[in-house]
Protein backbone atom coordinates (compact mmCIF):
# COMPACT_ATOMS: atom_id res chain seq x y z
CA UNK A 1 0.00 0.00 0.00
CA UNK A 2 2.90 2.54 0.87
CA UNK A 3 4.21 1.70 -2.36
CA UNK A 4 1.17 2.78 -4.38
CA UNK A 5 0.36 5.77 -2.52
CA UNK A 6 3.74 7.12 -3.25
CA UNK A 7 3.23 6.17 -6.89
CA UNK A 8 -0.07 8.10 -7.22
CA UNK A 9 1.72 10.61 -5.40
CA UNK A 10 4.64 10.99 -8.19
CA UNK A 11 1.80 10.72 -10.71
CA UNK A 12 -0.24 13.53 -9.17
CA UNK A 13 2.86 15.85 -9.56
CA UNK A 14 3.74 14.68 -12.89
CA UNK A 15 0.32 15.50 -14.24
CA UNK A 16 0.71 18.61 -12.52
CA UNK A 17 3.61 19.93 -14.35
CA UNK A 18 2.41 18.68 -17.61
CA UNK A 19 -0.79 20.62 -17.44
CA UNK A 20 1.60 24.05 -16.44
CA UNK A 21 3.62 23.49 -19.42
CA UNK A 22 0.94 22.96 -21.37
CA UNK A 23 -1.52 25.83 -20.03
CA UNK A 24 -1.24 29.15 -22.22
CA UNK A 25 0.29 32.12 -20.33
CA UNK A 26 -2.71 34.28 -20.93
CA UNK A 27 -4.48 32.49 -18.45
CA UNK A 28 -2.53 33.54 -15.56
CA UNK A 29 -1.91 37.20 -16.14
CA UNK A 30 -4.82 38.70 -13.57
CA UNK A 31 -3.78 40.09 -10.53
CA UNK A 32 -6.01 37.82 -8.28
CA UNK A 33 -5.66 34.91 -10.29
CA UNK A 34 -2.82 32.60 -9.10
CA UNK A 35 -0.41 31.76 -11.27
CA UNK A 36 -0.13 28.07 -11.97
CA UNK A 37 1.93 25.85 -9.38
CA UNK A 38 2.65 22.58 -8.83
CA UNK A 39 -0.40 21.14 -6.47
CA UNK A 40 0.63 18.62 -4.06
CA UNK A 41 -2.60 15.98 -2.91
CA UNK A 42 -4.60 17.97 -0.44
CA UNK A 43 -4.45 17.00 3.32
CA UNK A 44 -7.99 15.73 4.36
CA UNK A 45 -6.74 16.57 8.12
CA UNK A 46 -9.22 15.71 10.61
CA UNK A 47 -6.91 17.93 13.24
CA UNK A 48 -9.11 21.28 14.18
CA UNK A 49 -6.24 24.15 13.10
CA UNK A 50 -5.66 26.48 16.03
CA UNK A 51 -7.84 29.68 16.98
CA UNK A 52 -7.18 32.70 14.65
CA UNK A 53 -5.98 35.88 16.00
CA UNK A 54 -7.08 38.85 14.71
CA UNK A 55 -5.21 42.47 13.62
CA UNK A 56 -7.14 45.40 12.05
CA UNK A 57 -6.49 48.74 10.26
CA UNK A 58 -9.49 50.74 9.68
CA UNK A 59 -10.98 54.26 10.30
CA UNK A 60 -11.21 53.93 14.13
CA UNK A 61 -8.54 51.45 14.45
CA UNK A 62 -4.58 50.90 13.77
CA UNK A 63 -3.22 47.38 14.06
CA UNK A 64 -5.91 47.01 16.68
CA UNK A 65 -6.56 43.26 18.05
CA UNK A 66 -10.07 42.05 17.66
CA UNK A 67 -11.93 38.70 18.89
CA UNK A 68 -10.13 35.64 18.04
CA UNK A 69 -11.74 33.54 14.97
CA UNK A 70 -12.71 30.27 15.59
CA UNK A 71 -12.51 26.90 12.82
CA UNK A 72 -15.87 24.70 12.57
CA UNK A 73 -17.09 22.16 10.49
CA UNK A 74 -17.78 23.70 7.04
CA UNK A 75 -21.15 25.04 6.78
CA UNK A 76 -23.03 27.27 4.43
CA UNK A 77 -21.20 30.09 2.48
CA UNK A 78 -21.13 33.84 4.09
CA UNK A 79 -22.77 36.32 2.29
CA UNK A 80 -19.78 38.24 1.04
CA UNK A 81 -18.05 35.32 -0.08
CA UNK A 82 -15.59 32.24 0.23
CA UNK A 83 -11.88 32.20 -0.02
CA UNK A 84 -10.55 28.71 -0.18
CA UNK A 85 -6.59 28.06 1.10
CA UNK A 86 -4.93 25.41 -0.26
CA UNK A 87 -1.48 25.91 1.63
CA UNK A 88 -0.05 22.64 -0.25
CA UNK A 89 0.14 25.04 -3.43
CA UNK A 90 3.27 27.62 -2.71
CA UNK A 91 4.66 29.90 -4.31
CA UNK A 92 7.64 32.44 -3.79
CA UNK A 93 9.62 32.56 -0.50
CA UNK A 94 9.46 36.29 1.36
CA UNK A 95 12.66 38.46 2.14
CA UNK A 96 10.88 41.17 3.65
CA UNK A 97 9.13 44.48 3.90
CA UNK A 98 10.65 48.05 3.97
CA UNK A 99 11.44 51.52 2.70
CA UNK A 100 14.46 53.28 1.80
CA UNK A 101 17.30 55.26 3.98
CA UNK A 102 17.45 57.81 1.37
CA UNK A 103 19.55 61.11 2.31
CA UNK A 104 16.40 62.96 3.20
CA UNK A 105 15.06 60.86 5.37
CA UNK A 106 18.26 60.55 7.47
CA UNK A 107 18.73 64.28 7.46
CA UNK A 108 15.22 64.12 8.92
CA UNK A 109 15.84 60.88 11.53
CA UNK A 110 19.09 62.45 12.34
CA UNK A 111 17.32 65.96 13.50
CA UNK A 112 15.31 63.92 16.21
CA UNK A 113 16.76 63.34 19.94
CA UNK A 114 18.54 60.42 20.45
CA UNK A 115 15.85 59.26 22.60
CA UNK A 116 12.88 59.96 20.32
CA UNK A 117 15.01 58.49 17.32
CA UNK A 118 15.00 55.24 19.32
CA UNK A 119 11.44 55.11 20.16
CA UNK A 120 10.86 55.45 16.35
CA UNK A 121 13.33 53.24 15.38
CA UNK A 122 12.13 50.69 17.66
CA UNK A 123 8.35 51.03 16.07
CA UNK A 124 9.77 50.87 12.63
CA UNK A 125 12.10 47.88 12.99
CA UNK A 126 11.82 45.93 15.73
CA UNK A 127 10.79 42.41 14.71
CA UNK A 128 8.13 42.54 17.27
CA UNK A 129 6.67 45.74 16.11
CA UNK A 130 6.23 46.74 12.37
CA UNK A 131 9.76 44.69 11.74
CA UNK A 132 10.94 46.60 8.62
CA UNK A 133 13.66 44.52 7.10
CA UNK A 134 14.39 45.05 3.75
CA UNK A 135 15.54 48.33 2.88
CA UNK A 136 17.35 50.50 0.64
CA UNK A 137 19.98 53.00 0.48
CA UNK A 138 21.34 55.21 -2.55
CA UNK A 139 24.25 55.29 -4.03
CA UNK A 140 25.23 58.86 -4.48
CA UNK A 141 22.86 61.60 -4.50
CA UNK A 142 18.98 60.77 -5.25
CA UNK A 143 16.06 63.30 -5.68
CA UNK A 144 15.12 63.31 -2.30
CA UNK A 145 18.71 64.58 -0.94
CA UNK A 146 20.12 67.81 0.86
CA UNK A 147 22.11 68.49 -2.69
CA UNK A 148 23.21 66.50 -5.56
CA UNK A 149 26.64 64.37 -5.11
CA UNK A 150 28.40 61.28 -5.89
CA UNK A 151 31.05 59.77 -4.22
CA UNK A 152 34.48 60.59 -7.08
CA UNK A 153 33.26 64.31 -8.37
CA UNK A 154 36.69 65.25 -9.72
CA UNK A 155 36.42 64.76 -13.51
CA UNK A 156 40.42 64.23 -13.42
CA UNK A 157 40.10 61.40 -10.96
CA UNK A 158 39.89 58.46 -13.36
CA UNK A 159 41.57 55.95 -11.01
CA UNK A 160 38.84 56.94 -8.14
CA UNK A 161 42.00 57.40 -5.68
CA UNK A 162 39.98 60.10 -4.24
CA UNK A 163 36.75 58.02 -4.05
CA UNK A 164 34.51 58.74 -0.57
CA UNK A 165 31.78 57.77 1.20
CA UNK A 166 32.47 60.68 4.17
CA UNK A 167 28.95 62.58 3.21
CA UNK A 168 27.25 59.26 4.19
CA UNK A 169 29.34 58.64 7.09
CA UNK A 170 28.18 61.99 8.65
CA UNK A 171 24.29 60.82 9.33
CA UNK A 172 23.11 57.91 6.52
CA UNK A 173 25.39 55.10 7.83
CA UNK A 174 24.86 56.11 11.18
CA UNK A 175 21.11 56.16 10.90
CA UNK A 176 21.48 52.83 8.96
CA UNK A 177 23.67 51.07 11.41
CA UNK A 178 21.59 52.63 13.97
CA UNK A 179 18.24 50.57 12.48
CA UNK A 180 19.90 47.53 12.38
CA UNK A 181 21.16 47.22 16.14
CA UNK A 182 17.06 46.99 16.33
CA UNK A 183 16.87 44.50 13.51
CA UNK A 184 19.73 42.44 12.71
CA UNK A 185 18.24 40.60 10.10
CA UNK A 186 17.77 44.15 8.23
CA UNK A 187 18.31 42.94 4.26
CA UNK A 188 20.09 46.15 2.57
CA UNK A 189 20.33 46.85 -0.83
CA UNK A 190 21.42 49.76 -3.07
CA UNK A 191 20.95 51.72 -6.04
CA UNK A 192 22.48 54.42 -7.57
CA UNK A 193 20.51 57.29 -9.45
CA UNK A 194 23.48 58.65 -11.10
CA UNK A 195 27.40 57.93 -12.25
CA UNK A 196 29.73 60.36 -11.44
CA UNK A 197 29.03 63.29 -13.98
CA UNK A 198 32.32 62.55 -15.81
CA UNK A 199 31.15 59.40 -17.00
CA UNK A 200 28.06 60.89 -18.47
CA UNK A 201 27.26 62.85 -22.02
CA UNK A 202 26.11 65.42 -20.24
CA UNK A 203 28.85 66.11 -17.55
CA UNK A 204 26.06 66.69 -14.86
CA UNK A 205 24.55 64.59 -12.59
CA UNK A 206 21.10 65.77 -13.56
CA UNK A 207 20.13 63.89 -16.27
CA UNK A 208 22.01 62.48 -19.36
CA UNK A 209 22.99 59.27 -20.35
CA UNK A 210 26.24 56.57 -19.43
CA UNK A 211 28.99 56.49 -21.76
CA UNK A 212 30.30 53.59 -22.91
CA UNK A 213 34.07 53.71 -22.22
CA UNK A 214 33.47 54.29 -18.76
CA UNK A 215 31.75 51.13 -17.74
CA UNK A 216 34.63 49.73 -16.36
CA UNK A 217 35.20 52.69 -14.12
CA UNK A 218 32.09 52.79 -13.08
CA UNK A 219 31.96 48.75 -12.33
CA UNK A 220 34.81 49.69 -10.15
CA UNK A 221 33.02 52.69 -8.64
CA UNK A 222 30.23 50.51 -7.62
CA UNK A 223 32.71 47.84 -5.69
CA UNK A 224 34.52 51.09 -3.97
CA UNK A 225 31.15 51.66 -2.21
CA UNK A 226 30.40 48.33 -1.69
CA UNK A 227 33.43 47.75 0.33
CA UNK A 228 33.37 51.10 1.88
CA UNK A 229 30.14 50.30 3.36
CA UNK A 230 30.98 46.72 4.75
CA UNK A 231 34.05 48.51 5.98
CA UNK A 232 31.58 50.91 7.78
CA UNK A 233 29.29 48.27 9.04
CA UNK A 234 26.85 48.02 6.78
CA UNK A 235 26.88 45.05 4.37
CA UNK A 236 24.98 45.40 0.84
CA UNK A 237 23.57 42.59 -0.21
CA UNK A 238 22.13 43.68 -3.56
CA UNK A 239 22.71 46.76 -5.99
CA UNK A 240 20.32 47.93 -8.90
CA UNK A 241 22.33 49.20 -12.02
CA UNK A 242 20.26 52.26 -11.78
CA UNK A 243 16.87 53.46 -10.34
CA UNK A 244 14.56 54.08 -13.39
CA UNK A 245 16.56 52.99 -16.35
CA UNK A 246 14.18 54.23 -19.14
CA UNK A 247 14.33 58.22 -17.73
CA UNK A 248 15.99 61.00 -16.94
CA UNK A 249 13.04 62.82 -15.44
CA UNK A 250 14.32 65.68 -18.36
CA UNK A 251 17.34 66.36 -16.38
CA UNK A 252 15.33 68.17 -13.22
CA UNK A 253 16.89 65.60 -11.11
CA UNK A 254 19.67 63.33 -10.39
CA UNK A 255 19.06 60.40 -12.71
CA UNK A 256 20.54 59.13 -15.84
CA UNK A 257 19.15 56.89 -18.47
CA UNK A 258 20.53 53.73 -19.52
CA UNK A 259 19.29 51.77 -23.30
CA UNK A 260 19.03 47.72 -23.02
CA UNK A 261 22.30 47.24 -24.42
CA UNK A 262 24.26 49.39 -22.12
CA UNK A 263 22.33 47.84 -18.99
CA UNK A 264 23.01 44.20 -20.26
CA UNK A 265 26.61 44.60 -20.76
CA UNK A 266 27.82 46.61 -18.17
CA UNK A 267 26.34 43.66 -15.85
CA UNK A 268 27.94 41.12 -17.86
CA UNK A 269 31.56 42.36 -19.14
CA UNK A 270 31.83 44.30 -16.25
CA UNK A 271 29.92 44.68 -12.63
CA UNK A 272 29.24 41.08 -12.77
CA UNK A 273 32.90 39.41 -13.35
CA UNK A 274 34.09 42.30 -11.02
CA UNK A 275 31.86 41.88 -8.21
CA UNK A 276 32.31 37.46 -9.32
CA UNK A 277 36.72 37.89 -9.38
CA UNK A 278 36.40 40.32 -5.78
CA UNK A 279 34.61 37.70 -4.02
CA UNK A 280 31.92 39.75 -2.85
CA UNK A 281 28.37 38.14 -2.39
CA UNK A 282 26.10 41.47 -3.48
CA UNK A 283 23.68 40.45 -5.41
CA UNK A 284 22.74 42.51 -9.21
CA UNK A 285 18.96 43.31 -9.61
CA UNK A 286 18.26 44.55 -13.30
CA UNK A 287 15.61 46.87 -14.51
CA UNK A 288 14.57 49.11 -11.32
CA UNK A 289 11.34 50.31 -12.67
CA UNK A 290 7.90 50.05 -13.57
CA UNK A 291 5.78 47.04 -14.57
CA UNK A 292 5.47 48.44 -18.17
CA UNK A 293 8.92 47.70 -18.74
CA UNK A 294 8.09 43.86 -18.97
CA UNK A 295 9.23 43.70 -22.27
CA UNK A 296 12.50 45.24 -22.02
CA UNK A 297 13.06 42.47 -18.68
CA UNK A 298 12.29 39.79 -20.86
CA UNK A 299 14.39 41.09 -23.90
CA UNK A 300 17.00 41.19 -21.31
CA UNK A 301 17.24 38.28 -19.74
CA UNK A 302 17.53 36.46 -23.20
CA UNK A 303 20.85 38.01 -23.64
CA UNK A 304 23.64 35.52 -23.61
CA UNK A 305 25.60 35.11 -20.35
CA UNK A 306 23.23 37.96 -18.37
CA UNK A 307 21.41 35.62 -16.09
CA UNK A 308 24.94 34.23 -14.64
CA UNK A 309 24.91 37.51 -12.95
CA UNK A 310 21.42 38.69 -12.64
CA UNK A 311 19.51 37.67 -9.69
CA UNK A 312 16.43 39.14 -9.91
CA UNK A 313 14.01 42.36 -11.52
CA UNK A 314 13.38 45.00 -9.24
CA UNK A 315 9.98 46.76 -10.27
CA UNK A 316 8.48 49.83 -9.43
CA UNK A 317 4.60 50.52 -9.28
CA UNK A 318 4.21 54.13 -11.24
CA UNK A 319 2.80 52.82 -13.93
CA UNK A 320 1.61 49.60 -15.99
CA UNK A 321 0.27 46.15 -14.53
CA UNK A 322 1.59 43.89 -11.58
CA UNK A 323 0.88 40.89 -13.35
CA UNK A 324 3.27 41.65 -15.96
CA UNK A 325 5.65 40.46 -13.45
CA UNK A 326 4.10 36.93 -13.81
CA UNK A 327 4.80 36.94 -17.53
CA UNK A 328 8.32 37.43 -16.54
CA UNK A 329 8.38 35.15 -14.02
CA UNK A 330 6.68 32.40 -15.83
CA UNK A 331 9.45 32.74 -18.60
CA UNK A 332 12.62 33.24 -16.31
CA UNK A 333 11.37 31.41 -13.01
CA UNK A 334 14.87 31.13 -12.04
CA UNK A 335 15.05 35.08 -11.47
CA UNK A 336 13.60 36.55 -8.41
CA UNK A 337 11.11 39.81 -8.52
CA UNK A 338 11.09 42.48 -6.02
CA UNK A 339 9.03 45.66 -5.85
CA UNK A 340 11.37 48.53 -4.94
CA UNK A 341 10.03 52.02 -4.87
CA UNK A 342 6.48 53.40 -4.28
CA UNK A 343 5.32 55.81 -1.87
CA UNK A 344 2.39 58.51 -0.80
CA UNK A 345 1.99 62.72 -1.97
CA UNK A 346 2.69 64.59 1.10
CA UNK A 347 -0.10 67.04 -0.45
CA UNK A 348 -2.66 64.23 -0.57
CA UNK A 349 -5.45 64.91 1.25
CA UNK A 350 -5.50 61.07 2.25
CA UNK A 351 -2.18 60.59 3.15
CA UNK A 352 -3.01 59.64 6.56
CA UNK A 353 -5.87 57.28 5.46
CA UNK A 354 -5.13 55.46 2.50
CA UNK A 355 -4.23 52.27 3.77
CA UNK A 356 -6.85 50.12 1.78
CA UNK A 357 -5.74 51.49 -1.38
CA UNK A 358 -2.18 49.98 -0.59
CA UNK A 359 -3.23 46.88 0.61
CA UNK A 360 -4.58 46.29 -2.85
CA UNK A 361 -1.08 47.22 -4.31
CA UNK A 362 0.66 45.01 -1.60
CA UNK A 363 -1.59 42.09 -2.86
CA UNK A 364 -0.95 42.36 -6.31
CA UNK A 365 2.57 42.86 -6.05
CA UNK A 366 2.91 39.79 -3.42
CA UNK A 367 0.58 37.91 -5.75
CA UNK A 368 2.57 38.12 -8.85
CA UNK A 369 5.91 36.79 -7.46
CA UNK A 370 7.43 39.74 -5.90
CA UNK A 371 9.81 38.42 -2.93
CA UNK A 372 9.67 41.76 -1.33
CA UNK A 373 8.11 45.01 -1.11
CA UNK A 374 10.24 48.28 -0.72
CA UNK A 375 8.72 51.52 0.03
CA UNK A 376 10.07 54.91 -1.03
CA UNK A 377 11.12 57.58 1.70
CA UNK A 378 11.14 56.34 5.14
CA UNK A 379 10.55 59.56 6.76
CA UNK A 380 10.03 63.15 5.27
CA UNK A 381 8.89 66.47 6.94
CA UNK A 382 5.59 67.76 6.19
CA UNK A 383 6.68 69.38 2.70
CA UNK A 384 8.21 66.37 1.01
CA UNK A 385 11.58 67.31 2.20
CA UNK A 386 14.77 67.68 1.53
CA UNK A 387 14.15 67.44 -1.60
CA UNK A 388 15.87 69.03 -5.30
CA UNK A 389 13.69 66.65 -7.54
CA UNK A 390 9.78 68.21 -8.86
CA UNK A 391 8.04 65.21 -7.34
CA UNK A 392 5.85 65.30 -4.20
CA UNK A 393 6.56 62.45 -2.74
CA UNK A 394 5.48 62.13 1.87
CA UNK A 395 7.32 59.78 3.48
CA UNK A 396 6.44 56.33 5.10
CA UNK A 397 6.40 58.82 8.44
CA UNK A 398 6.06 62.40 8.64
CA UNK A 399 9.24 64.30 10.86
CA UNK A 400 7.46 68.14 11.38
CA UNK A 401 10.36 70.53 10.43
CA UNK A 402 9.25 72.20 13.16
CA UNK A 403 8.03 70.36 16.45
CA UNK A 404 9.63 66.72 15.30
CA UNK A 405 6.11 65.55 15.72
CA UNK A 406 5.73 62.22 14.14
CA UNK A 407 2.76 61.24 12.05
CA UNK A 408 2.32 57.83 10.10
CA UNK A 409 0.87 56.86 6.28
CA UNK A 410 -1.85 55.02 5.10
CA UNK A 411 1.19 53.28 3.36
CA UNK A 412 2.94 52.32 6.93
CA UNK A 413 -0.44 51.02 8.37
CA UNK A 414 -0.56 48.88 5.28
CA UNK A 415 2.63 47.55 5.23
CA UNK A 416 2.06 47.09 9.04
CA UNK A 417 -0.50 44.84 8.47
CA UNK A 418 2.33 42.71 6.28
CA UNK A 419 5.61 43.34 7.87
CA UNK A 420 4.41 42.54 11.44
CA UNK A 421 3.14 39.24 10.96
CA UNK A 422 5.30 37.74 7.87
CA UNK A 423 8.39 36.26 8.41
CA UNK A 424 11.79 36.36 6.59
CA UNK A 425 11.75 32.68 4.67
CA UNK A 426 7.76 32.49 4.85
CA UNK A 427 6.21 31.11 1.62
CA UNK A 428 3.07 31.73 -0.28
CA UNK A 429 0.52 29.81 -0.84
CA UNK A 430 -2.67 29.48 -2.84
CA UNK A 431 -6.11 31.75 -1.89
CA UNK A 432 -8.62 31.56 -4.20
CA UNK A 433 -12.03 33.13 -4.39
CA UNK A 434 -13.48 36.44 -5.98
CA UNK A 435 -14.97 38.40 -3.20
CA UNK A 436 -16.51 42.28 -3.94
CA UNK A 437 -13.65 45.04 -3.11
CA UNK A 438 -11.45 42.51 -1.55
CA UNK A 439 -8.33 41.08 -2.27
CA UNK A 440 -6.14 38.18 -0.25
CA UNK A 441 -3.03 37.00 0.00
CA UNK A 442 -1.68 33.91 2.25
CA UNK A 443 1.48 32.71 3.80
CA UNK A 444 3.20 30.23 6.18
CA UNK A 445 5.69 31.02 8.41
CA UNK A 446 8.96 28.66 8.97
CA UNK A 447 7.61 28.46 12.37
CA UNK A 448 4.61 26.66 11.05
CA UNK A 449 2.13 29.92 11.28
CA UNK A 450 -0.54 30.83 8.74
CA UNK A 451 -1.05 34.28 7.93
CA UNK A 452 -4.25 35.56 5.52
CA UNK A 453 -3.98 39.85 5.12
CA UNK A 454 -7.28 40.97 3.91
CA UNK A 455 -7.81 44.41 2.17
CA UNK A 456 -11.60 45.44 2.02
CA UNK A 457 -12.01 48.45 0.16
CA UNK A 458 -15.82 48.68 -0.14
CA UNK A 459 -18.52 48.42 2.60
CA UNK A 460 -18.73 46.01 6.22
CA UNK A 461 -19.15 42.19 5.45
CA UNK A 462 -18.88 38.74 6.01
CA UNK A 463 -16.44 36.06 4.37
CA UNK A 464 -15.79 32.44 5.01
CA UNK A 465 -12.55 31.02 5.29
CA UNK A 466 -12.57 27.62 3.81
CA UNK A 467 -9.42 25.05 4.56
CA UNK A 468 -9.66 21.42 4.02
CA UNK A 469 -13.03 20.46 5.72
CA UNK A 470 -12.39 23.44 8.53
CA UNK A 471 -14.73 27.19 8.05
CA UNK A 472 -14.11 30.20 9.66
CA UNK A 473 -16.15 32.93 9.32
CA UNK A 474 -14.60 36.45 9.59
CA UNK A 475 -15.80 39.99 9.47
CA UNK A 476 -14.34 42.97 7.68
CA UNK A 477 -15.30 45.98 8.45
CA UNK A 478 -15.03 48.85 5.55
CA UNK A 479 -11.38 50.77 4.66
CA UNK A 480 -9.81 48.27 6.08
CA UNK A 481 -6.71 45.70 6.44
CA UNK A 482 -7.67 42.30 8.45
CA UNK A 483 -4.52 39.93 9.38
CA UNK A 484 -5.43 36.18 10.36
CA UNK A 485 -2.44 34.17 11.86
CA UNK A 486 -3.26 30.75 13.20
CA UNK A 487 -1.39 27.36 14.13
């Protein structure tokens, strides 16, 4: 008998990957759609799964407990729907959740006591509070900086013998190092928005383009700062080529556009054997922009020898579809996806509230592969600065310029509602059901933990939770972010 049960078993996965090669990839393109995975023969546990605690973001609430849910015998359907778990279908394994250490927002973390700095920090990354982990830093000068800079400005300096980090020592690294003594696990990665101004067409660091003959330079620019931040404490463990490859935001900013070619072999004649012969571990992520660059990613990662040193596509969310990502995916499922930059208008009249809206955007990202999801400025002031970009970007926090009162995001609630409760190494797994205004996502922990994050965008209702033979029914109220974790 134990022989034949594993053989149906085999079979069952077989059949499985026959019908995902074989299934069209316009089928899985949707945001709330899963895309295909191999489906492993579903439990039938008679074992009652443990109670479900409940966490809650809505108009009266912020990451509020509720009453604890309760698994019965399945019953009839709720009103507002049925979501059905099937945790033996998984997906991608999660890094983490975060926002990046531009120059503004240390300038702004570095203006606060020492003691409120450390209450903040302590709310922001403390595993057992909102546990931000995966975070970024620039390399150079971005839009949201005190000036624009890079780290070799002398146009004669060819060699980079003069090469610096000391602006970043003064408060980024500080601030940086200062995040991770809270947590240790903190994931950093790094991207620059513009080379040196000497190795660009238009000898400025505001917009332009890369020139060819200094790739190798630059390849060994990038290294410098690598090793001048593990030297200052601070290991990278990814860089992007360059944030927003396809722009130069019309030279109003720092920024520098990069064509396909020039991206794909600068990574493979040059950062990649450098960073490869060095023996450093950083990681390359490609791309660094928005979903409607899908096509360039995939043009890319045909090119001969790139995917030796590419390990993943970092996207943005600006523009074009999440589930472009799948496509990309689904071709190159050996390359990872992470969403890297997105944040609120510090003029928006919902800043404060928004949190449903990114709970959607969480979902779809998380849904369509993405490993991890990166915010944009962790803290501004209450005008959007520093800043010497045109954008009006708020931060994940608010710093007042003023009284260093500290106000939060709809975009920090949401990613509260992730971060808090989803581990480093927890993988995804299948939820299926349409439901009006609401969208799902589900995980499990390595400690064994289930985790379910709601987003319910439209009016107060009822949903079941179906898994195996087990309901639970759960109730959402409106503008709001429900997390489930059970045993």
């Amino acid at each position: 008998m134990r022989f034949k049960l594993k053989a149906l078993f085999c079979a069952a996965v077989a059949s499985a990957i026959y019908a995902y090669r074989r299934r069209s990839k316009s089928q899985r393109t949707s945001a709330q759609a899963e895309p295909l995975a191999v489906t492993l023969p579903p439990l039938h546990t008679s074992t009652q799964p443990g109670v479900v605690s409940v966490t809650i973001t809505s108009d009266d609430k912020r990451l509020a407990s509720a009453a604890p849910v309760q698994w019965n015998r399945s019953g009839a359907a709720s009103p507002g729907g049925t979501i059905v778990l099937n945790p033996t279908t998984t997906f991608q394994e999660i890094v983490g959740f975060g926002a990046a250490f531009t120059d503004a927002a240390c300038y702004n973390f570095n203006r606060l006591s020492e003691e409120a700095r450390a209450k903040l920090f302590y709310e922001l990354f403390h595993p057992s509070q909102t546990g931000l982990n995966l975070c970024r830093t620039c390399i150079g000068s971005s839009d949201y900086s005190t000036h624009a800079y890079s780290y070799a400005d002398d146009p004669a300096d060819h060699d980079l013998k003069n090469f610096s980090i000391a602006h970043d020592l003064k408060y980024i690294v500080p601030m940086v190092k200062e995040a991770m003594q809270q947590n240790p696990e903190m994931f950093i990665f790094s991207s620059p928005w513009s080379p040196p101004a000497w190795m660009k067409s238009n000898r400025s660091l505001l917009g332009g383009n890369m020139q060819r003959r200094w790739m190798p330079h630059y390849a060994q620019y990038l290294l410098k700062f690598v090793q001048a931040y593990k030297q200052a404490g601070v290991p990278v463990s990814a860089l992007t080529v360059q944030n927003e490859v396809d722009t130069d935001q019309d030279g109003n900013m720092p920024q520098c556009s990069w064509p396909q070619e020039y991206e794909v072999d600068f990574v493979r004649y040059h950062l990649g054997p450098l960073l490869e012969k060095s023996g450093e571990k950083t990681q390359i992520w490609m791309i660094d922009h928005n979903f409607n660059l899908w096509g360039r990613a995939l043009a890319t990662l045909e090119e001969w020898d790139l995917k030796k040193y590419c390990r993943a596509i970092a996207w943005h969310g600006y523009v074009g579809d999440p589930a472009k990502a799948s496509l990309v995916h689904d071709a190159h499922p050996d390359v990872d996806a992470y969403w890297t930059e997105g944040g609120p208008g510090f003029d928006d009249p919902n800043y404060g509230k928004d949190w449903a809206m990114w709970g959607q955007s969480f979902t779809r990202y998380l849904r369509n592969w993405c490993r991890g999801l990166t915010g944009w400025n962790l803290a501004l002031d209450e005008s959007g600065k520093p800043n010497i970009g045109p954008f009006n970007c708020g931060g994940l926090v608010t710093i007042n310029s003023t009284t260093n009162e500290i106000s939060y995001s709809g975009q920090f609630w949401a990613l509260s509602q992730f971060s808090k409760f989803i581990r480093r190494g927890a993988r995804r797994f299948q939820s299926l059901g349409e439901c009006k205004d609401l969208t799902h996502v589900a995980f499990k922990n390595p400690d064994g933990s289930n985790v379910v994050v709601l987003t319910n965008s439209g009016t107060a209702k009822t949903i079941s939770l179906e898994l195996d033979s087990w309901q639970a029914k759960v109730d959402l109220e409106p503008n709001s972010l429900t997390t489930l974790v059970w045993h």
